[in-house]
N, C-alpha and C. Protein backbone atom coordinates (compact mmCIF):
# COMPACT_ATOMS: atom_id res chain seq x y z
N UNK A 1 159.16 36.10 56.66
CA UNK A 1 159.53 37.21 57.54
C UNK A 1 158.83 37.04 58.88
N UNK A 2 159.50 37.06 59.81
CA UNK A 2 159.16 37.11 61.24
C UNK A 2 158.18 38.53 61.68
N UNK A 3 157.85 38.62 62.51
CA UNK A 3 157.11 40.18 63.46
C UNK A 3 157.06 39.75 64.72
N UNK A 4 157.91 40.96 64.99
CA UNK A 4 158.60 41.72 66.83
C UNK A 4 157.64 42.14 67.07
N UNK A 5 157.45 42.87 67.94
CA UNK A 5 156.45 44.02 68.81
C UNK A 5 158.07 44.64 69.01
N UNK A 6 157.81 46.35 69.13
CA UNK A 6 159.05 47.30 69.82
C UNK A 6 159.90 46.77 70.78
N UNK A 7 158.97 46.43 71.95
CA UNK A 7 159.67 45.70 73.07
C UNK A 7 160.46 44.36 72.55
N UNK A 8 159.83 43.32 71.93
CA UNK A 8 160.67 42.55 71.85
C UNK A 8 161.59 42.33 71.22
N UNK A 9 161.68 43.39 70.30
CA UNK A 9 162.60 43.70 69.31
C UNK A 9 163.97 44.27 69.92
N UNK A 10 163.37 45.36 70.69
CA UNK A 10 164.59 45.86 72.31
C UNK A 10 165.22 45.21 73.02
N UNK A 11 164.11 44.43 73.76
CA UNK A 11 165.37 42.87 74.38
C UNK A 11 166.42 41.98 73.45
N UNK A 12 165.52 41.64 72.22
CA UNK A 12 165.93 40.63 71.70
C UNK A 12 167.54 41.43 71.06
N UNK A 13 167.84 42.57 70.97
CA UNK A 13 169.03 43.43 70.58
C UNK A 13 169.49 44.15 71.54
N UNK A 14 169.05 43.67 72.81
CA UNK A 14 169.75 45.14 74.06
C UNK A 14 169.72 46.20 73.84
N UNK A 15 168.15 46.79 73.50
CA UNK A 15 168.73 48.29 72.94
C UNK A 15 167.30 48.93 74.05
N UNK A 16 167.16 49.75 73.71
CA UNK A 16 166.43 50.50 74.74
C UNK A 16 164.90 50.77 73.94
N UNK A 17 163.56 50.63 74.57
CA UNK A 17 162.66 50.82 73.32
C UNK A 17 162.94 51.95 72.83
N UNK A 18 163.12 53.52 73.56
CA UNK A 18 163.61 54.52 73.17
C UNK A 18 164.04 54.84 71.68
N UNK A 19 165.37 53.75 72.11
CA UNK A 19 166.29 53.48 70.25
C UNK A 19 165.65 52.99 69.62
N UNK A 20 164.43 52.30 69.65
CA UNK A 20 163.71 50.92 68.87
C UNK A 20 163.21 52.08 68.33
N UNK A 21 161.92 53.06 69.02
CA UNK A 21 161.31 53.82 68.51
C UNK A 21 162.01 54.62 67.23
N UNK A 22 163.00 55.51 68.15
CA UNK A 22 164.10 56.43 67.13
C UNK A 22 163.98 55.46 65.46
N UNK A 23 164.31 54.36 65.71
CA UNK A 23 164.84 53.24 64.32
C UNK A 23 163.96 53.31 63.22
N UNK A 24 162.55 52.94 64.26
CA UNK A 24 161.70 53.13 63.69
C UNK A 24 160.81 54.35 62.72
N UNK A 25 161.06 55.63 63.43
CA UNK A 25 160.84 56.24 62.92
C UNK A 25 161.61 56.67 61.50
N UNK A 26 162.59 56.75 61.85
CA UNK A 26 163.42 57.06 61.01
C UNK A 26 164.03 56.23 60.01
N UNK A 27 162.69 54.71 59.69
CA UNK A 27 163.18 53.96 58.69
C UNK A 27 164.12 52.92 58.29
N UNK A 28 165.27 52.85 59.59
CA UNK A 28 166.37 51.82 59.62
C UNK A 28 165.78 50.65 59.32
N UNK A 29 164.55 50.36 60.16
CA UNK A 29 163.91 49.35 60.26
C UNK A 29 162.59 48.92 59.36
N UNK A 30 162.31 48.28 58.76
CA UNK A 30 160.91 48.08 57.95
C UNK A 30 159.63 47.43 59.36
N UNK A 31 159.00 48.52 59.02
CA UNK A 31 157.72 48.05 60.27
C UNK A 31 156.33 48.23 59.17
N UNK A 32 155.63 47.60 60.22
CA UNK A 32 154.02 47.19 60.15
C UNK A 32 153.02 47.85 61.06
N UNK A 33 152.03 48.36 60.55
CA UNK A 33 151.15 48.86 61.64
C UNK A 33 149.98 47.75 61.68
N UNK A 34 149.57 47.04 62.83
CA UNK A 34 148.09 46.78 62.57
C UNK A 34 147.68 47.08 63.74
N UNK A 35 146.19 46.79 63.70
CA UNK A 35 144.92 47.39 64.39
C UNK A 35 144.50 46.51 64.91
N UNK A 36 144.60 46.55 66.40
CA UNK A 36 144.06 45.23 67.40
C UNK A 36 143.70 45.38 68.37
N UNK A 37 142.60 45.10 68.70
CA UNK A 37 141.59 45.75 69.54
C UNK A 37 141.36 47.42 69.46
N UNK A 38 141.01 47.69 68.57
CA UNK A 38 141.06 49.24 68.53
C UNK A 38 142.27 49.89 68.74
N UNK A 39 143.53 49.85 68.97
CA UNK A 39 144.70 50.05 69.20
C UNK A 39 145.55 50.58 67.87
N UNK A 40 146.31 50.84 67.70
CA UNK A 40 147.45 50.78 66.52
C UNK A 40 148.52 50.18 66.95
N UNK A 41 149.44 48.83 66.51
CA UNK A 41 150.27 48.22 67.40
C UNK A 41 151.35 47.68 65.93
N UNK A 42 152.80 48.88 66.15
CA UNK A 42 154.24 48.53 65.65
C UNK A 42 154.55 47.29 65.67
N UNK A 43 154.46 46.30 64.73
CA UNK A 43 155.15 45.64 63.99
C UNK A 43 156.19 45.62 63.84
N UNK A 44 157.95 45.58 63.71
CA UNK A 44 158.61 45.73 63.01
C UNK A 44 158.92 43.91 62.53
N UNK A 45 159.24 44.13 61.39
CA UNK A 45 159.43 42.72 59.94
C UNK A 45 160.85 42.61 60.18
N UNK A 46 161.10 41.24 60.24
CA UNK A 46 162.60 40.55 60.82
C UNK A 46 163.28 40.28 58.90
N UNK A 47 164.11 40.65 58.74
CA UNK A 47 164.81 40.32 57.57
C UNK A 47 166.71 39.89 58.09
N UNK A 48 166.74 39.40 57.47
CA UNK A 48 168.54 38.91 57.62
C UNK A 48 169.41 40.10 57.11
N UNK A 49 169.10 40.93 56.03
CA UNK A 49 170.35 41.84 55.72
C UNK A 49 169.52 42.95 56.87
N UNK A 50 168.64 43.27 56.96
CA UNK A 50 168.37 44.57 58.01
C UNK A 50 168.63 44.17 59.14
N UNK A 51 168.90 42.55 59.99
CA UNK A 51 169.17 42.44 60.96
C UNK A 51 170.72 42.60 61.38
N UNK A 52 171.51 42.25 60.28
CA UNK A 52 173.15 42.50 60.25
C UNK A 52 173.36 43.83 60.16
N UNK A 53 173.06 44.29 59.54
CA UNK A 53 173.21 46.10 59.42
C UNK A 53 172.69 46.55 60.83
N UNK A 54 171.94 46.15 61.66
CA UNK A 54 171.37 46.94 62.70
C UNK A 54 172.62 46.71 63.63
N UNK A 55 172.66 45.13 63.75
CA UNK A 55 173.53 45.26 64.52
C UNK A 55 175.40 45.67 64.75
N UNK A 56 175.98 45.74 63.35
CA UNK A 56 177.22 46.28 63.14
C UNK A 56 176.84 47.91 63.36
N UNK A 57 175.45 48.46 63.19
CA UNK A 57 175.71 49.83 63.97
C UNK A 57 175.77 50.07 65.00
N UNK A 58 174.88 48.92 66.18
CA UNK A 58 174.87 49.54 67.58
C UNK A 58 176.40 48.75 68.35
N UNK A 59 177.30 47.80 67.36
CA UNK A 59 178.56 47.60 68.06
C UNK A 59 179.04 48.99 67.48
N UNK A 60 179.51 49.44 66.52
CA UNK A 60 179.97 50.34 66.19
C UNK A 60 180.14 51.68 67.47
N UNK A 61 178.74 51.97 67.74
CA UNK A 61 178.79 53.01 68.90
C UNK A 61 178.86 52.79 70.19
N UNK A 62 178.85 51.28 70.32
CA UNK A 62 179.20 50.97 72.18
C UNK A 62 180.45 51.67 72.10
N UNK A 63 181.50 51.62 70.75
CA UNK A 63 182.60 51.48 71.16
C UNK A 63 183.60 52.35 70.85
N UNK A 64 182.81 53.06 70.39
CA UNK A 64 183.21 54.93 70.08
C UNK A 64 182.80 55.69 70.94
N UNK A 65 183.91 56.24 71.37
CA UNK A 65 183.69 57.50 72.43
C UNK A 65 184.35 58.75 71.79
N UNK A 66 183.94 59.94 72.13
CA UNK A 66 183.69 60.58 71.49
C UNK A 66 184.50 61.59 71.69
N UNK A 67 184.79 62.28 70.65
CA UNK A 67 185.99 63.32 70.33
C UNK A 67 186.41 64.11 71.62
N UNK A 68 185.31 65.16 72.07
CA UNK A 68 185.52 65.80 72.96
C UNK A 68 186.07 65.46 74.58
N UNK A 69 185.37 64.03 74.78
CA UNK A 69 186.00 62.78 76.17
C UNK A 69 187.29 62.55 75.85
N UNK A 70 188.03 62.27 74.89
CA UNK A 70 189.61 61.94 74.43
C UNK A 70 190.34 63.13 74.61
N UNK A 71 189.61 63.98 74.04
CA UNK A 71 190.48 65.60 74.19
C UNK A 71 190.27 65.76 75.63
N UNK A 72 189.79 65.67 76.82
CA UNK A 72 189.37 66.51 78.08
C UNK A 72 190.13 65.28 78.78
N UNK A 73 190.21 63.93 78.72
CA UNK A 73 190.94 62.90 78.86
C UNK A 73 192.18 63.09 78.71
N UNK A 74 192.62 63.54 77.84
CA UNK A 74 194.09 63.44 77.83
C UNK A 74 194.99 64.82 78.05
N UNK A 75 193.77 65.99 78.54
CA UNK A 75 193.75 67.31 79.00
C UNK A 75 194.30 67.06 80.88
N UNK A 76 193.48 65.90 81.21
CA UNK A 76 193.41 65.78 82.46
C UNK A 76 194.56 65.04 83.00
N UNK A 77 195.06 64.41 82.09
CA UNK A 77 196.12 63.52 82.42
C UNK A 77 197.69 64.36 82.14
N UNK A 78 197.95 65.29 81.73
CA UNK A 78 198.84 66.38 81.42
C UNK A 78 199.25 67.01 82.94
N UNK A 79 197.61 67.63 82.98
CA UNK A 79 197.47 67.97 84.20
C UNK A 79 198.06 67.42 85.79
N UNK A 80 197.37 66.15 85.59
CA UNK A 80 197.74 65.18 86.58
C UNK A 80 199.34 65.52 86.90
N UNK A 81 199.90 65.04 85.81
CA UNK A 81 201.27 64.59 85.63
C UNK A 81 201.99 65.93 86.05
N UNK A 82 201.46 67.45 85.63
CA UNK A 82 201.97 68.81 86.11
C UNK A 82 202.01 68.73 87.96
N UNK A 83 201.07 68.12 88.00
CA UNK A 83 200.55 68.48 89.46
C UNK A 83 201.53 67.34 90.56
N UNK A 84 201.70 66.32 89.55
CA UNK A 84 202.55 65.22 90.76
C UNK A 84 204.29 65.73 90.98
N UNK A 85 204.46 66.37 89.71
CA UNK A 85 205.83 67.36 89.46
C UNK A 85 206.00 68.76 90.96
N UNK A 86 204.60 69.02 90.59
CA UNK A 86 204.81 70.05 91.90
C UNK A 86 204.28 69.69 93.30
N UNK A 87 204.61 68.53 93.35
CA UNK A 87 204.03 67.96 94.49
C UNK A 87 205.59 67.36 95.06
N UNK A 88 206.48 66.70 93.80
CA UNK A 88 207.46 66.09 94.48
C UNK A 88 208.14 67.18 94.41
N UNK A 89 208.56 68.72 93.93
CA UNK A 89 209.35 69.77 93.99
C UNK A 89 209.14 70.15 95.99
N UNK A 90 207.77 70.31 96.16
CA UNK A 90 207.41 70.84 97.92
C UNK A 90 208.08 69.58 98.65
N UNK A 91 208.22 68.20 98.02
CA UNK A 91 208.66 67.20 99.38
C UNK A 91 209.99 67.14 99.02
N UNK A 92 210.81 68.21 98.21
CA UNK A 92 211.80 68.09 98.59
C UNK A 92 212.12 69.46 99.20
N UNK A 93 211.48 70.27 99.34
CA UNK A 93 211.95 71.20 100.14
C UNK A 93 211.69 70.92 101.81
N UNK A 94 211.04 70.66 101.88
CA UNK A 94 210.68 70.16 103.33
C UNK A 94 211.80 69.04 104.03
């Protein structure tokens, strides 16, 4: 088994330490604490099935957008289309 530090774990997946942290806390990830120089310094442990699973989740959400953007999206485009209707009704009165 390999060992990241947060940060390099972030680059090495494009993710933000932010998310690294979140992961971490919340176990996605198997981490290590050790003690160096008086410090406490995150570990996280490189495995092959936790590294495939991490990453089929963060493609998963690049590429989902989200319920409410599709609904207000295709709210706006209705719209649009109302508005170019009463736009060519005035250039033909003129």
């Amino acid at each position: 088994m390999e060992k990241l530090t947060i940060k390099a774990y972030a680059v090495k997946h494009k993710l933000s330490m932010f998310d690294v942290v979140k992961m971490t806390k919340s176990g996605q990830v198997p981490t290590e604490t050790v003690v160096e120089n008086g410090k406490d310094v995150v570990y996280i442990l490189l495995d092959g099935t936790v590294e495939k699973t991490v990453q089929k989740s963060t493609v998963k959400e690049e590429n989902k957008e989200p319920y409410s953007l599709r609904k207000e999206n295709a709210r706006l485009k209705k719209e649009i289309e109302k508005l170019k209707k009463e736009i060519e009704i005035l250039k033909n009165r003129v």
